[in-house]
C-alpha atoms as a PDB file:
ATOM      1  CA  UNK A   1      64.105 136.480  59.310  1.00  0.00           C
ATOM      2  CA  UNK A   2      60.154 135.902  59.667  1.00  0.00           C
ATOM      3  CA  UNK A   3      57.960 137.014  56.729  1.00  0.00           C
ATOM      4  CA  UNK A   4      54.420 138.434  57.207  1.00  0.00           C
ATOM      5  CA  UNK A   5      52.961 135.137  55.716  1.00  0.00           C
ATOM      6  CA  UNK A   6      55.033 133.239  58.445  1.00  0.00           C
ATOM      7  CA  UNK A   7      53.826 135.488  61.594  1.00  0.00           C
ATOM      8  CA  UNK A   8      50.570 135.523  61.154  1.00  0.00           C
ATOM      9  CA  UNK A   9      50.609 131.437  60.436  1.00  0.00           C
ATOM     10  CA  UNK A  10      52.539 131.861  63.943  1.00  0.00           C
ATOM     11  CA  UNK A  11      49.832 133.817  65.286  1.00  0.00           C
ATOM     12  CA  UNK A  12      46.919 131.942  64.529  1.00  0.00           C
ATOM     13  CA  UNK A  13      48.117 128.561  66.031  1.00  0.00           C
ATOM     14  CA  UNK A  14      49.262 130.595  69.171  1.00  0.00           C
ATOM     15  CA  UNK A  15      45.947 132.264  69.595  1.00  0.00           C
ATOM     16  CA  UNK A  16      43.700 130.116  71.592  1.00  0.00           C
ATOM     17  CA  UNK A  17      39.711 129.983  72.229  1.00  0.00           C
ATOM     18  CA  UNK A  18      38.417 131.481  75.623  1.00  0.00           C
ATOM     19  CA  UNK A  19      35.804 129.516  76.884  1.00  0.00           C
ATOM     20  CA  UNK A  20      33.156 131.413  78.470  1.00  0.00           C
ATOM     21  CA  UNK A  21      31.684 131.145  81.817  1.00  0.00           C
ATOM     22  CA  UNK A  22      28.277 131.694  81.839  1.00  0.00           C
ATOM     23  CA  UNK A  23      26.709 134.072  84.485  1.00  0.00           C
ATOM     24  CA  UNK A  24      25.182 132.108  87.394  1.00  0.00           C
ATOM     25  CA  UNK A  25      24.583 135.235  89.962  1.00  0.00           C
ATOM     26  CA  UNK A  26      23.394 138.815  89.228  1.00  0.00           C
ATOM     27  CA  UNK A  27      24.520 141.377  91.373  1.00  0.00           C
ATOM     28  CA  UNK A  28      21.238 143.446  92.285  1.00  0.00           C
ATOM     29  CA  UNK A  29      21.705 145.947  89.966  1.00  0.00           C
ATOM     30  CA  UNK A  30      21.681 143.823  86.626  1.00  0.00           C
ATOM     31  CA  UNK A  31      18.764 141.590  87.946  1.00  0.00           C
ATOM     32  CA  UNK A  32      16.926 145.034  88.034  1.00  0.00           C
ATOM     33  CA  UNK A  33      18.350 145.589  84.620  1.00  0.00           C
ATOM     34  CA  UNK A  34      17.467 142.459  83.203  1.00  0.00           C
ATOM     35  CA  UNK A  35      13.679 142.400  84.161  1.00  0.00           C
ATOM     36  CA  UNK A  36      13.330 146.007  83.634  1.00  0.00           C
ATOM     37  CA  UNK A  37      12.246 147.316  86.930  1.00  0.00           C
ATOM     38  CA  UNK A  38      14.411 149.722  89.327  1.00  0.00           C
ATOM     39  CA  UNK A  39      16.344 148.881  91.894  1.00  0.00           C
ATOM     40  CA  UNK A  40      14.110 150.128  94.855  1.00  0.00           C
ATOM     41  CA  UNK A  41      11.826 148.001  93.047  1.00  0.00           C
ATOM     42  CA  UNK A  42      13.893 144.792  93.079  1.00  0.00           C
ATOM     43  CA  UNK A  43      14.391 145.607  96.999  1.00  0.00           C
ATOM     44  CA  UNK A  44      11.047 145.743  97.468  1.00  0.00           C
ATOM     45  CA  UNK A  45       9.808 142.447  96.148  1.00  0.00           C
ATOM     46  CA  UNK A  46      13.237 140.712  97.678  1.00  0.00           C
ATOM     47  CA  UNK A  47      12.049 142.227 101.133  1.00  0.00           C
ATOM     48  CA  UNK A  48       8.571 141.158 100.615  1.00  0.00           C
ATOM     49  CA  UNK A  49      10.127 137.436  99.524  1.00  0.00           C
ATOM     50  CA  UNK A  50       8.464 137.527  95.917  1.00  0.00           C
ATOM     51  CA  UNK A  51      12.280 136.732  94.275  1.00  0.00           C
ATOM     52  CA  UNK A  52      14.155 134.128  95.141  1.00  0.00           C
ATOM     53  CA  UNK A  53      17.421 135.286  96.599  1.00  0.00           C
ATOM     54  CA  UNK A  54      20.895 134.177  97.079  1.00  0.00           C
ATOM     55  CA  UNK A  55      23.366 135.884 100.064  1.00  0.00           C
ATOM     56  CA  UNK A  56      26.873 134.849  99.922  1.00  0.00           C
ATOM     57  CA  UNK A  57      27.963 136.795 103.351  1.00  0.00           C
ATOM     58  CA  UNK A  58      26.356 140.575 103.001  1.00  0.00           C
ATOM     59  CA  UNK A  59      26.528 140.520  99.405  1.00  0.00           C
ATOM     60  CA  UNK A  60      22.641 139.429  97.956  1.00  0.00           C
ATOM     61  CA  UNK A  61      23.009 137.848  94.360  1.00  0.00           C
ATOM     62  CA  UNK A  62      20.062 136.644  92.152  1.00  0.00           C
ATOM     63  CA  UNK A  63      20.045 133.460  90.434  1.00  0.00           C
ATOM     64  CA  UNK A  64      19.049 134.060  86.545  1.00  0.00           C
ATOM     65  CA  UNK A  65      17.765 130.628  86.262  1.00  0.00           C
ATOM     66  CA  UNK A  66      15.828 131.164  89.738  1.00  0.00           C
ATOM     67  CA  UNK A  67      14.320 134.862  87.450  1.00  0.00           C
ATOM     68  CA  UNK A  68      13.217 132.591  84.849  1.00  0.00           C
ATOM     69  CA  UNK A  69      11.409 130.232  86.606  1.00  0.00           C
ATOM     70  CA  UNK A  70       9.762 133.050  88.878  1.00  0.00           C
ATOM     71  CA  UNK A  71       8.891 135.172  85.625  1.00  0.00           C
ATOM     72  CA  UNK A  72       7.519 131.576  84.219  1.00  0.00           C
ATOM     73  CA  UNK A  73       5.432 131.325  87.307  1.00  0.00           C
ATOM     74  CA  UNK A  74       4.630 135.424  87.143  1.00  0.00           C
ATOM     75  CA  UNK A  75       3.234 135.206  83.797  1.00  0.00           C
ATOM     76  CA  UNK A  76      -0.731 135.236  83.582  1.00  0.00           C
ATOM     77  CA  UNK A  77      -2.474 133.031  80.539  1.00  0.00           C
ATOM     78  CA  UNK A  78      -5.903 134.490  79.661  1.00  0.00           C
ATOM     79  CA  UNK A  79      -7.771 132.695  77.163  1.00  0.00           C
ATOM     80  CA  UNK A  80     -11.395 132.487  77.022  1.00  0.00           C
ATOM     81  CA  UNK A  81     -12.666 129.120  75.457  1.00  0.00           C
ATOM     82  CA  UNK A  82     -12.036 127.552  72.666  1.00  0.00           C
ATOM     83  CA  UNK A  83      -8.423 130.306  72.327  1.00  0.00           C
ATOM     84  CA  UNK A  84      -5.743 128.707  72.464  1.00  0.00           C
ATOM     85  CA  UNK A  85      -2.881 130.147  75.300  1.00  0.00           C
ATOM     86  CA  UNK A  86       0.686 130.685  74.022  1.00  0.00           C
END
């Protein structure tokens, strides 16, 4: 007969970490969601070839590292002189 003490000692060598994958490919939708524009807005700069895209058959996916570097490359510095840029 198992005690409380001895199942959950039981339990906690059974239970096992999940290693998480980490997102490579944002479906159109969270891309939109994650730099906080609409959709039809997304479509519009994919269309116009502002964001980098990625189609795997008919299915367009975004690359989040490929969103960084375009938001890196999107972002204006204004500094007059002698201010330093952040």
């Amino acid at each position: 007969m198992s005690t409380a003490k001895g199942e959950s000692e039981h339990d906690a060598t059974m239970t096992k970490q999940v290693e998480t994958i980490p997102v490579l490919l944002l479906t159109p939708r969270q891309a939109a969601s994650a730099l906080g524009i609409c959709e039809r807005t997304l479509a519009t700069y994919t269309k116009r070839g502002l964001l980098p895209v990625v189609r795997i058959g008919f299915s367009v996916r975004y690359s989040v590292e490929a969103l960084r570097e375009w938001i890196k490359g999107a972002t204006e510095k204004k500094c007059g002189s002698g201010q330093n840029c952040t």
